[in-house]
C-alpha atoms as a PDB file:
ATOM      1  CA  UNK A   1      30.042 -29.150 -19.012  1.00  0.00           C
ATOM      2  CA  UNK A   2      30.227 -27.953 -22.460  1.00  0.00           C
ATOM      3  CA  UNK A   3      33.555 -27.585 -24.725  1.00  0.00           C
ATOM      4  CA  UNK A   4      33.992 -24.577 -24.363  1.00  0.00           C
ATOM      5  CA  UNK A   5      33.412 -23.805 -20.620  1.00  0.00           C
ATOM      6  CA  UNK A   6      36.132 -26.712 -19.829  1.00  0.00           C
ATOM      7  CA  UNK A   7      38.293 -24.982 -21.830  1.00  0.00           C
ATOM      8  CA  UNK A   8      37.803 -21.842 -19.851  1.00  0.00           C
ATOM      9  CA  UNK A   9      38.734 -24.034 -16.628  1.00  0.00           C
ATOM     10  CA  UNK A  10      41.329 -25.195 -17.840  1.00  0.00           C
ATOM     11  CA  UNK A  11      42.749 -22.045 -18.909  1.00  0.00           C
ATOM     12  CA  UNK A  12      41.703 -20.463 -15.527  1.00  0.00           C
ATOM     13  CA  UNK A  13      43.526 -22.923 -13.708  1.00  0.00           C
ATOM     14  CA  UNK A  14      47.331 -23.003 -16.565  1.00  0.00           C
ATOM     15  CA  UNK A  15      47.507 -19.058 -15.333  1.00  0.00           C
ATOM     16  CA  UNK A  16      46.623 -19.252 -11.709  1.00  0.00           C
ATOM     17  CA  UNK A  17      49.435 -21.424 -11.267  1.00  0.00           C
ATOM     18  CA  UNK A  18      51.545 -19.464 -13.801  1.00  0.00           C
ATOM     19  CA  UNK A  19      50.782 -15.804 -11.660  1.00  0.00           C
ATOM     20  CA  UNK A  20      51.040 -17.577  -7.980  1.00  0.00           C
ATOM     21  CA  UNK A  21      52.325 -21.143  -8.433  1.00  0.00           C
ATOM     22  CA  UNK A  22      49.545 -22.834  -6.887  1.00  0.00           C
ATOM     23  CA  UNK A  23      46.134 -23.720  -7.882  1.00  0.00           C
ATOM     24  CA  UNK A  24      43.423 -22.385  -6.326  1.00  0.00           C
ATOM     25  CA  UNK A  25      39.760 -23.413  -7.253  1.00  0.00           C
ATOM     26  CA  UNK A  26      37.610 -20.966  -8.777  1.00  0.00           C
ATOM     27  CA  UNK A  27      33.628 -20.534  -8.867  1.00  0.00           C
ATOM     28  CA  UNK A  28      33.510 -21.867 -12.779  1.00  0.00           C
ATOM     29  CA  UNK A  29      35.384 -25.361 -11.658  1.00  0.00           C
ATOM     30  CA  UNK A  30      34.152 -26.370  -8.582  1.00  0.00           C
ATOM     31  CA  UNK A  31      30.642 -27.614 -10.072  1.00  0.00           C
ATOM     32  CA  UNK A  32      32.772 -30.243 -11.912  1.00  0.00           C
ATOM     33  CA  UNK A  33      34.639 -31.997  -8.595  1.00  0.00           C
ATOM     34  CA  UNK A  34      34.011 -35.433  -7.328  1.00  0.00           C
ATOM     35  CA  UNK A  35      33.564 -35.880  -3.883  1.00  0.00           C
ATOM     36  CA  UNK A  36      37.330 -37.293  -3.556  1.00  0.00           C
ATOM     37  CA  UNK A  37      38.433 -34.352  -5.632  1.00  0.00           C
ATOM     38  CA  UNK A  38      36.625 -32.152  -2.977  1.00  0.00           C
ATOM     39  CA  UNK A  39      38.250 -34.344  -0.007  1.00  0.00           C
ATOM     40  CA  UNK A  40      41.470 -33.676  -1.755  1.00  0.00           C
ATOM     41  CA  UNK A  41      41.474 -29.930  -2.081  1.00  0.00           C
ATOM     42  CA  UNK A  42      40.200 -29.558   1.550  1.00  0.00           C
ATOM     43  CA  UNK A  43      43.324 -31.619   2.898  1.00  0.00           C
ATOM     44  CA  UNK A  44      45.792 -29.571   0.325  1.00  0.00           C
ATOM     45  CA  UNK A  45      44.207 -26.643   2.096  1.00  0.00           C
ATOM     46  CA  UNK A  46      44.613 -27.804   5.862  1.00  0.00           C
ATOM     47  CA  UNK A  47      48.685 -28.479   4.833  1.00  0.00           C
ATOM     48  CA  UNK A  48      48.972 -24.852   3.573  1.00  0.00           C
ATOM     49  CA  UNK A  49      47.147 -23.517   6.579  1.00  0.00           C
ATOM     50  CA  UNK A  50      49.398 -25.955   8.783  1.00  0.00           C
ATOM     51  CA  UNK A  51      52.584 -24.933   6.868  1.00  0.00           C
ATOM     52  CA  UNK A  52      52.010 -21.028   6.912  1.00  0.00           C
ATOM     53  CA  UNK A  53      51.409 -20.711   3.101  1.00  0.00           C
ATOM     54  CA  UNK A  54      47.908 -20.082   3.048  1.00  0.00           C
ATOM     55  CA  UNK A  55      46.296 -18.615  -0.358  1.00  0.00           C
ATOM     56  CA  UNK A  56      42.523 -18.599  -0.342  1.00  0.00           C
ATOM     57  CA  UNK A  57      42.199 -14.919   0.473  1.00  0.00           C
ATOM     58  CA  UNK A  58      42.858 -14.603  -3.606  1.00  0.00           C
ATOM     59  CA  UNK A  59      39.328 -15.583  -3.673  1.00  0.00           C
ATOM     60  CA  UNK A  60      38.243 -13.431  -1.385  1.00  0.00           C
ATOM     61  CA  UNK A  61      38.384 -10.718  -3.563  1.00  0.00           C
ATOM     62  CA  UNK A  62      36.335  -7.877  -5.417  1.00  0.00           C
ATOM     63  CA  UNK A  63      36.530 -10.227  -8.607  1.00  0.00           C
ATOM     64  CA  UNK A  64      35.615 -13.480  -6.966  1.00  0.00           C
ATOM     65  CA  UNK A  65      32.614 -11.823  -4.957  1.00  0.00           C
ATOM     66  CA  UNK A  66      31.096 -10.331  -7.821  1.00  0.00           C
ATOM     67  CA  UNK A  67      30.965 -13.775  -9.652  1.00  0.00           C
ATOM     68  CA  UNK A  68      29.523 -15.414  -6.997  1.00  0.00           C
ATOM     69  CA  UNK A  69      27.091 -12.366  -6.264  1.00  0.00           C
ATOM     70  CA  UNK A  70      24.114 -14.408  -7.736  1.00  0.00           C
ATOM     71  CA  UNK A  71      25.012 -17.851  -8.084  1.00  0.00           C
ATOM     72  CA  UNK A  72      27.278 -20.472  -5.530  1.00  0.00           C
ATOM     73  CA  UNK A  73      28.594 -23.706  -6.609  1.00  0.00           C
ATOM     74  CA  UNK A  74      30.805 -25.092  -3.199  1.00  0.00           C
ATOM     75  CA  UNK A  75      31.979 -28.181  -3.342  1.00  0.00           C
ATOM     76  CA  UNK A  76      32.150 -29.643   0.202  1.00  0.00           C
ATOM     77  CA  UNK A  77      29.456 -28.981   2.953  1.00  0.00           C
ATOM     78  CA  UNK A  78      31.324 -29.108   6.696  1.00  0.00           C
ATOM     79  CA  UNK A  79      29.013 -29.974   9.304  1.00  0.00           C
ATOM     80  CA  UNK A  80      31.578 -28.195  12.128  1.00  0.00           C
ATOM     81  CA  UNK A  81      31.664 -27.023  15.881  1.00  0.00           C
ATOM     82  CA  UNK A  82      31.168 -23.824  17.017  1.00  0.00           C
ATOM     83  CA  UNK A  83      34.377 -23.674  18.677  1.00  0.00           C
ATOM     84  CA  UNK A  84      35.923 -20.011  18.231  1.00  0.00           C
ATOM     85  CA  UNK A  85      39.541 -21.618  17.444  1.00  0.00           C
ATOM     86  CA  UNK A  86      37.969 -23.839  14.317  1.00  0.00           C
ATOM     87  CA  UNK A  87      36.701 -21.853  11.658  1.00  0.00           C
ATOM     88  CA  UNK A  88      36.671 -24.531   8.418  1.00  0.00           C
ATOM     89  CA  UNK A  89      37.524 -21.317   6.049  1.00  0.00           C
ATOM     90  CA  UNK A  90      40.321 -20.694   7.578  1.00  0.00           C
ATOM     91  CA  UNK A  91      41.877 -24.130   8.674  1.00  0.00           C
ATOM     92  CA  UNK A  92      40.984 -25.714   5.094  1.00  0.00           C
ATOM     93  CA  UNK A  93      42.484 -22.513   3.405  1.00  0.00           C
ATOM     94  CA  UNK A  94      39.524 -21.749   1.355  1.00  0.00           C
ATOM     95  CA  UNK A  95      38.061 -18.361  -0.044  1.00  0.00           C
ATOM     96  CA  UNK A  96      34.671 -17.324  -0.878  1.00  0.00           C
ATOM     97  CA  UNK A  97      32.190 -20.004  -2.309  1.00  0.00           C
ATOM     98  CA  UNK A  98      34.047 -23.039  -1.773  1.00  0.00           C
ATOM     99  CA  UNK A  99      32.910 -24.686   1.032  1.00  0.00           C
ATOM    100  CA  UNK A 100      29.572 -24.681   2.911  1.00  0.00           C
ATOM    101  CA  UNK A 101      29.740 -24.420   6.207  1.00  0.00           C
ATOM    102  CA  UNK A 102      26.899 -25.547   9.249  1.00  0.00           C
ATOM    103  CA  UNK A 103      28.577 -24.870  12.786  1.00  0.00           C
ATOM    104  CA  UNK A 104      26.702 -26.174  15.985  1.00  0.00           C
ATOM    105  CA  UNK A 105      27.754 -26.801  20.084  1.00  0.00           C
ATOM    106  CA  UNK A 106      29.299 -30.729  19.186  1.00  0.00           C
ATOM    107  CA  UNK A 107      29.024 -30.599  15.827  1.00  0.00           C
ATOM    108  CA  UNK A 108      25.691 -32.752  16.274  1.00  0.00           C
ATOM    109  CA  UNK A 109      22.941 -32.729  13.955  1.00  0.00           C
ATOM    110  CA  UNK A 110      18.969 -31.754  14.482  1.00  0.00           C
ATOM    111  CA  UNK A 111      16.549 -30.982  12.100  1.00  0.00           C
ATOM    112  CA  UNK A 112      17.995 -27.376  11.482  1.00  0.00           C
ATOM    113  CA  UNK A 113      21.104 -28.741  10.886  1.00  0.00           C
ATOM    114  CA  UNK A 114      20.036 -31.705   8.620  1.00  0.00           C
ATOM    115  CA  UNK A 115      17.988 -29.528   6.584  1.00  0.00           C
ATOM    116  CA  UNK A 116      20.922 -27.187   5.536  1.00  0.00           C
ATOM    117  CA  UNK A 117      23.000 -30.253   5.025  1.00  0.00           C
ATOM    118  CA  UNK A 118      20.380 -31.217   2.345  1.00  0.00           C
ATOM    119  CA  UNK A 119      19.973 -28.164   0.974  1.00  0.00           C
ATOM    120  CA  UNK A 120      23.874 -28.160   0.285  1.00  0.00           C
ATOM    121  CA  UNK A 121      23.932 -31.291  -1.290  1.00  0.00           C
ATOM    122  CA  UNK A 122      20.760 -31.793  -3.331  1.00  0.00           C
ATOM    123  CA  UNK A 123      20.228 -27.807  -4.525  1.00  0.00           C
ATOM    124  CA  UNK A 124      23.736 -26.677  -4.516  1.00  0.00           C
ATOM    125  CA  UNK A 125      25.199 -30.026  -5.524  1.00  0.00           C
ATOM    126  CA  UNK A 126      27.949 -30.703  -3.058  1.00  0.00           C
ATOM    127  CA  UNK A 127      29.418 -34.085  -3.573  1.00  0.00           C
ATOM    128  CA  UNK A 128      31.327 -33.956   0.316  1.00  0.00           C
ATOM    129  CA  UNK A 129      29.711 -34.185   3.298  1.00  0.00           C
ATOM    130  CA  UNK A 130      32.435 -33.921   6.024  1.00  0.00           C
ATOM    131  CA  UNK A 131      31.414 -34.318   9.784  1.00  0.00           C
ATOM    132  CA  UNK A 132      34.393 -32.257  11.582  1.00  0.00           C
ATOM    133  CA  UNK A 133      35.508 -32.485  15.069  1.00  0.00           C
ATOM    134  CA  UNK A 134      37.976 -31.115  17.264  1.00  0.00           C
ATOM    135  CA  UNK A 135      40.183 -31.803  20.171  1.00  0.00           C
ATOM    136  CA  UNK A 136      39.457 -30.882  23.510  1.00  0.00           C
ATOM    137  CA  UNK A 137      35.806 -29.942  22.497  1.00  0.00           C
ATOM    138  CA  UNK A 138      34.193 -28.151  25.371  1.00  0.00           C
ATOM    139  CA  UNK A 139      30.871 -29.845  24.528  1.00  0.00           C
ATOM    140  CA  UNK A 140      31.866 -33.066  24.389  1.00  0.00           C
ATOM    141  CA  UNK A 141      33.506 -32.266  27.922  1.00  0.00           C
ATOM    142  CA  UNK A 142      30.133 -31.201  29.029  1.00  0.00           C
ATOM    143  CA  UNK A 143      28.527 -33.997  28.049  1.00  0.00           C
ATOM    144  CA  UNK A 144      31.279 -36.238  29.632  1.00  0.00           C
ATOM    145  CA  UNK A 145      30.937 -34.320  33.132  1.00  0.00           C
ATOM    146  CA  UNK A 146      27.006 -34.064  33.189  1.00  0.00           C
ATOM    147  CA  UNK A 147      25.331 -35.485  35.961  1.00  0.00           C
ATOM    148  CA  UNK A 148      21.419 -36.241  36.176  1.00  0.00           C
ATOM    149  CA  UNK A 149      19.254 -35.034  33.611  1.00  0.00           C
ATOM    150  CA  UNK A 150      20.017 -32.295  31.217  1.00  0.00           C
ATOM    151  CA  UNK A 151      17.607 -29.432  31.282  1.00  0.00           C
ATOM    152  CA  UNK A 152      17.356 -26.458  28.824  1.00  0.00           C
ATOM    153  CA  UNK A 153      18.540 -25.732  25.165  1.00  0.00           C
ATOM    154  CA  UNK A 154      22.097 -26.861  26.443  1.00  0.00           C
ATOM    155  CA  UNK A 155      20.737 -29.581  27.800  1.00  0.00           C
ATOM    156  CA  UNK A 156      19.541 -30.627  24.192  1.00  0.00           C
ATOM    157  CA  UNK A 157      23.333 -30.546  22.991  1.00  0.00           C
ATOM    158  CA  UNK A 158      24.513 -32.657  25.724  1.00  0.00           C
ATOM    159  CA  UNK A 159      21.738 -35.123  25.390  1.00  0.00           C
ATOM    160  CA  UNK A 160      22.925 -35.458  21.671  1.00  0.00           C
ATOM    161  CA  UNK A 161      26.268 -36.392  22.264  1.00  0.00           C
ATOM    162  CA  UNK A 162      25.646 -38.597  25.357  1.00  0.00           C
ATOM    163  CA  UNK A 163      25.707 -41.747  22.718  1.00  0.00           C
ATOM    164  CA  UNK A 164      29.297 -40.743  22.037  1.00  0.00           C
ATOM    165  CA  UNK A 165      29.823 -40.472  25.732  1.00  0.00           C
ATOM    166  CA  UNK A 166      28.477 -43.927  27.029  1.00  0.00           C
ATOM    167  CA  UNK A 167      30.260 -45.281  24.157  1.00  0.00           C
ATOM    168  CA  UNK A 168      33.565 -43.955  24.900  1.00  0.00           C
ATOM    169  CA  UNK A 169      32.796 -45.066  28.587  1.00  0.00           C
ATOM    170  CA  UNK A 170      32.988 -49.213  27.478  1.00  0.00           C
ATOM    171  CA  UNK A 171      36.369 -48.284  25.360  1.00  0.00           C
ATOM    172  CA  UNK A 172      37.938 -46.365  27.907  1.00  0.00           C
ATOM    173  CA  UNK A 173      36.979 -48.126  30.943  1.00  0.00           C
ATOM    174  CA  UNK A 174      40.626 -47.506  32.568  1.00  0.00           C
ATOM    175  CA  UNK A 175      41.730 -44.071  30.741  1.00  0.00           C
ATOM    176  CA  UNK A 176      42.019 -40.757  32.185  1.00  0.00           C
ATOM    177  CA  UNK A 177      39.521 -37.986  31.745  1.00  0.00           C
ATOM    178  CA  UNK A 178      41.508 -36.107  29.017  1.00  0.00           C
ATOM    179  CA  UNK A 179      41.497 -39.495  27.490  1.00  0.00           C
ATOM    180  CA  UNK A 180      37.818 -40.135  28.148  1.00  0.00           C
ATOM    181  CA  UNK A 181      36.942 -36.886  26.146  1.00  0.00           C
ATOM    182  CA  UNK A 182      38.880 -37.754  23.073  1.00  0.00           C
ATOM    183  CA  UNK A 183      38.129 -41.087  22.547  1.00  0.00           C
ATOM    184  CA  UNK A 184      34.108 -39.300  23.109  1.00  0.00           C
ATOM    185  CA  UNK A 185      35.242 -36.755  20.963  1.00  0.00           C
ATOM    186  CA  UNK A 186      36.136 -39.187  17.851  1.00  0.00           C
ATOM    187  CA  UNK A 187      32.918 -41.390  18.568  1.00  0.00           C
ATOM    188  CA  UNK A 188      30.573 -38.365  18.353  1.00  0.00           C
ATOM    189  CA  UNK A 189      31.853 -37.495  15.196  1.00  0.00           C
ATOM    190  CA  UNK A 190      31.551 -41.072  13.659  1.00  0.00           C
ATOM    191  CA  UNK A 191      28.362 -41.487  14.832  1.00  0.00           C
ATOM    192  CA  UNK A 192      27.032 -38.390  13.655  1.00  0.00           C
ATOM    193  CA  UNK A 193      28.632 -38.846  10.502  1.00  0.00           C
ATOM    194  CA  UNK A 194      26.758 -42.788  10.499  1.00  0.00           C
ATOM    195  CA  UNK A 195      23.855 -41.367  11.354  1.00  0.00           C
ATOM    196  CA  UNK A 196      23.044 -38.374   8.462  1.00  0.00           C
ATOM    197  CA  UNK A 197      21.754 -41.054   5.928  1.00  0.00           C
ATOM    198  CA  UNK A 198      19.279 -42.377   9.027  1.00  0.00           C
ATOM    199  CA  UNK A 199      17.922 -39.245   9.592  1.00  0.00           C
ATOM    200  CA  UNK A 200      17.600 -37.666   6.364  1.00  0.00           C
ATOM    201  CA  UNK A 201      16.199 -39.714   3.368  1.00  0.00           C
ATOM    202  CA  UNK A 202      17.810 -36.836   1.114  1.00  0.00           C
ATOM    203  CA  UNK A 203      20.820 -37.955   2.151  1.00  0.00           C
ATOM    204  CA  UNK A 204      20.417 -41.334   2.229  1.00  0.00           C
ATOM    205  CA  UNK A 205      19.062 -40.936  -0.944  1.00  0.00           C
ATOM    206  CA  UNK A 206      21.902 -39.226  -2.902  1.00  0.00           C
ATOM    207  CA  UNK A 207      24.832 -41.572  -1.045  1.00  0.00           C
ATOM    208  CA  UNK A 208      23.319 -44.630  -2.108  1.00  0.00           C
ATOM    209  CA  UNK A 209      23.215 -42.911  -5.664  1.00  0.00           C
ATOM    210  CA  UNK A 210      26.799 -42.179  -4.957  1.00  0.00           C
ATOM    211  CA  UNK A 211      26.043 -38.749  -5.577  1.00  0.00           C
ATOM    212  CA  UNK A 212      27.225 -37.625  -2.345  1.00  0.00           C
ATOM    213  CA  UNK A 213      30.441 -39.346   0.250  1.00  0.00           C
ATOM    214  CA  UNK A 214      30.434 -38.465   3.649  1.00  0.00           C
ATOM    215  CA  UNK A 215      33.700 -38.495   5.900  1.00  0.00           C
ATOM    216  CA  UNK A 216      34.689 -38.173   9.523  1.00  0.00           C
ATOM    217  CA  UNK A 217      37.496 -36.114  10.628  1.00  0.00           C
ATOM    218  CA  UNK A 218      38.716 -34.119  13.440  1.00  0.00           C
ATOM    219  CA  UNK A 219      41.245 -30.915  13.754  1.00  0.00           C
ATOM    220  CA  UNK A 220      43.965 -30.568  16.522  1.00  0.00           C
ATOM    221  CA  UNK A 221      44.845 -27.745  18.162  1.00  0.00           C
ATOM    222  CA  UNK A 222      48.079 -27.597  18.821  1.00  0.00           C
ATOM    223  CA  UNK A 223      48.978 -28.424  15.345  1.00  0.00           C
ATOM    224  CA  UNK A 224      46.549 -27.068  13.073  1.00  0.00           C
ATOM    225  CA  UNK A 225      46.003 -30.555  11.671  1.00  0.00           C
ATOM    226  CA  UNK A 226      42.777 -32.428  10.036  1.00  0.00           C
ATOM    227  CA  UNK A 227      42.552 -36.005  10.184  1.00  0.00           C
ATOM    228  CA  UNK A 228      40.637 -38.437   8.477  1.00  0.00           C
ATOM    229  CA  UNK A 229      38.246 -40.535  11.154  1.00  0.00           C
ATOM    230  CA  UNK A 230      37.396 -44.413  10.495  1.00  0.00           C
END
């Protein structure tokens, strides 16, 4: 970034805390965040959402739109569920053009889904890559209660996360159902997370060039919480 356009970030940011005493990244800075940088603003966004003081719709305004109209710089990709209750805008506290988002059944990860991971971080530059799951994930349930072969486009989903499910099944030996599906839950997402640079050469690619991190997590329901998944 050149002299002068850091200087315009910088003054961006001095009066957006000034007007609403909290800073909230624009389009012209988020090209210039570092993958932990990204992590970090995506956490300070999940405590805000958590603690009732959300403030990303101030980018979600007339302004904002207009200066993303024909360019987008996000700096975190979030390979999510579906799930009607987790919507990664929302629970990370972010406006327009921060974050790009990929939602699927399971938050598992075909071709489809690969290739618009890629396309976030090679074209659009996103240094985050963060695999989120969630409690109580009705897929993951479905995969946990299947029995015989599964048929169909569902089917496909379940098949995905059975890994995750047959894993959980050695750890858990002696847990409870509800237990069984968490402990699924949190395998699923580290070993879809694992598996992106397997998959995708792009990815593989651009981590080992430390271009790009990639990060488990999972959100709870009841209390509106993200947490980090190792």
């Amino acid at each position: 970034m050149d002299k002068g356009r850091l200087l315009k970030v910088i003054w961006i940011a001095v009066v957006t805390i000034a007007l609403t005493g909290t800073l909230v990244i624009g389009a012209d800075s988020q090209g210039t965040m570092t993958a932990d940088e990204a992590l970090k603003s995506l956490l300070d966004g999940n405590q805000r959402y958590v603690s009732n003081q959300m403030t990303g719709h101030k980018l979600c305004d007339l302004t904002t739109r207009e200066s993303l109209a024909k360019h987008q710089k996000p700096y975190a990709i979030i390979l999510s569920c579906s799930d009607s209750r987790v919507p990664p805008e929302i629970i990370f506290d972010k406006g327009l053009g921060e974050i790009f988002v990929v939602r699927v059944a399971g938050n598992v990860a075909d071709p489809a889904i690969l290739g618009s991971i890629e396309y976030g971080a090679e074209h659009l530059g996103s240094p985050l890559i963060m695999v989120l799951g969630h409690e109580r994930c009705g897929a993951v349930t479905a995969a946990v209660e299947a029995k015989g072969k599964a048929e169909g486009n569902l089917g496909s989903i379940v098949r995905a996360i059975t890994p995750a499910v047959q894993q959980a099944r050695k750890e858990s030996a002696r847990k409870s159902k509800p237990e069984l599906v968490e402990t699924a839950i949190d395998d699923n997402v580290k070993l879809v997370a694992a598996a992106l640079t397997k998959q995708s050469k792009v990815i593989e690619h651009l981590v080992a060039e430390s271009k790009v991190k990639i990060v488990a997590a999972k959100y709870d329901l009841d209390d509106g919480k993200i947490t980090l998944l190792k």
